[in-house]
Protein backbone atom coordinates (compact mmCIF):
# COMPACT_ATOMS: atom_id res chain seq x y z
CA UNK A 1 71.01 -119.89 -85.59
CA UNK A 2 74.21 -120.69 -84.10
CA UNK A 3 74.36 -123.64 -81.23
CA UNK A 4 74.50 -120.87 -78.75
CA UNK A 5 71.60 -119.45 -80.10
CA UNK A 6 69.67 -122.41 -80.64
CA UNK A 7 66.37 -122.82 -78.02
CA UNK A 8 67.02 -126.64 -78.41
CA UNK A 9 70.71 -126.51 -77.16
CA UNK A 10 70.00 -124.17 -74.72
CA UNK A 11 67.36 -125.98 -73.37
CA UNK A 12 69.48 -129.12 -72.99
CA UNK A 13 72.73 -127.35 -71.39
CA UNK A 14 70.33 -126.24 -69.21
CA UNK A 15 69.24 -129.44 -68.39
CA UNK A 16 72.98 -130.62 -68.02
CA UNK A 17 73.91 -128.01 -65.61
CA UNK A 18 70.81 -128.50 -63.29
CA UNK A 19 72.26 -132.37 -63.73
CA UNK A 20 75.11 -131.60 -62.19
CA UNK A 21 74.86 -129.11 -59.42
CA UNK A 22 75.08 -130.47 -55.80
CA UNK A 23 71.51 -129.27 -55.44
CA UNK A 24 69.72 -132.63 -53.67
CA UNK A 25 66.49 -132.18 -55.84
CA UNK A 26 65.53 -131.12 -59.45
CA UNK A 27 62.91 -130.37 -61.05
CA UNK A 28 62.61 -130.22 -65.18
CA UNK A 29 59.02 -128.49 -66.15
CA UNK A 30 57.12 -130.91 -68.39
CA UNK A 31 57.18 -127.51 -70.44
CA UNK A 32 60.73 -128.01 -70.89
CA UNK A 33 61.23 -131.62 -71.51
CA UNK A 34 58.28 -131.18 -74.24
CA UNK A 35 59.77 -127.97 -75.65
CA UNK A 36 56.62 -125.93 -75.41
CA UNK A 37 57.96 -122.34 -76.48
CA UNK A 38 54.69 -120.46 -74.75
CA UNK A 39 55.15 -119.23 -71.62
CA UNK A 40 52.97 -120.30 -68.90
CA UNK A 41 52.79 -117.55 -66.53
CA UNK A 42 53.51 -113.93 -67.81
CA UNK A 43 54.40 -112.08 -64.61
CA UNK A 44 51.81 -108.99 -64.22
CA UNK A 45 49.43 -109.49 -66.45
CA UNK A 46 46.07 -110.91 -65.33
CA UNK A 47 43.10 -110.92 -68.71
CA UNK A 48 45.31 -110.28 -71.45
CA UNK A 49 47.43 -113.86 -71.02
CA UNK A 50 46.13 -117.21 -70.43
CA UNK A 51 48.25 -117.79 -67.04
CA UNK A 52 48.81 -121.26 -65.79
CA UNK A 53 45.99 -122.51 -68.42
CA UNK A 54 47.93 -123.67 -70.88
CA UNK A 55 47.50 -127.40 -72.05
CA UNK A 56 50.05 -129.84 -73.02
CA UNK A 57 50.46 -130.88 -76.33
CA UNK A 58 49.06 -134.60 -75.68
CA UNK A 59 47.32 -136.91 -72.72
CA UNK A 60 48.97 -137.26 -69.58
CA UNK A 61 49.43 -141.03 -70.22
CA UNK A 62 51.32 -140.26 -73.48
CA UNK A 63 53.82 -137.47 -72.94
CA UNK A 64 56.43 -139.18 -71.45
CA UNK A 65 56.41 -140.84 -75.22
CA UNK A 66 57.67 -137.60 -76.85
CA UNK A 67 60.90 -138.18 -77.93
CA UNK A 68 61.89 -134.75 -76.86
CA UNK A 69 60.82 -135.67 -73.27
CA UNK A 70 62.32 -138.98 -73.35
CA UNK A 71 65.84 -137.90 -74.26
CA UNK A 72 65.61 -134.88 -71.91
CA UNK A 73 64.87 -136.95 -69.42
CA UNK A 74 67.78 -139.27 -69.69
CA UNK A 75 69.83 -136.52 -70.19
CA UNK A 76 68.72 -135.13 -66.53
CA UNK A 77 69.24 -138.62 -65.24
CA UNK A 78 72.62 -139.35 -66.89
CA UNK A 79 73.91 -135.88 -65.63
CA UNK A 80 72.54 -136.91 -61.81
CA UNK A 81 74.22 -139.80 -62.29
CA UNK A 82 77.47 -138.09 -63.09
CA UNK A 83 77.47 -135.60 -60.21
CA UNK A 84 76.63 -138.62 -57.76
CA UNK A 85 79.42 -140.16 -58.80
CA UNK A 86 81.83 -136.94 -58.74
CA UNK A 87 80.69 -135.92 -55.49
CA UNK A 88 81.49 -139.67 -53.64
């Protein structure tokens, strides 16, 4: 796929733009800094999906170790960092 059709770029332009809106708090989903491609909630359905009981792919004391994670992360903290200093 193209880089605008690629989940991974999308994912992390999304990140950027959250970074840098004015917005005083954000939140990135573990499910997004991991890359989990599952939904977790599918709007209207209540047997047929396993809403909100989806696991992780690892311990709570080792996700943060993901690479994935770690580098969306600092992308969401270099991108606050960035609006902080464009809106002083």
């Amino acid at each position: 796929p193209s880089d605008s059709e690629d989940p991974e770029q999308i994912i992390d332009a999304s990140i950027r733009y959250l970074g840098h809106t004015r917005a005083p708090l954000v939140l990135l989903p573990m499910e997004d800094a991991l890359g989990v491609k599952e939904q977790a909630n599918l709007p209207g359905t209540i047997d047929s999906h396993p809403n909100w009981r989806r696991r992780l792919p690892g311990d709570a004391a080792s996700l943060l170790d993901n690479p994935n994670a770690a580098r969306r992360l600092e992308l969401l903290s270099q991108s606050r960092l960035q609006a902080a200093e464009r809106d002083q």
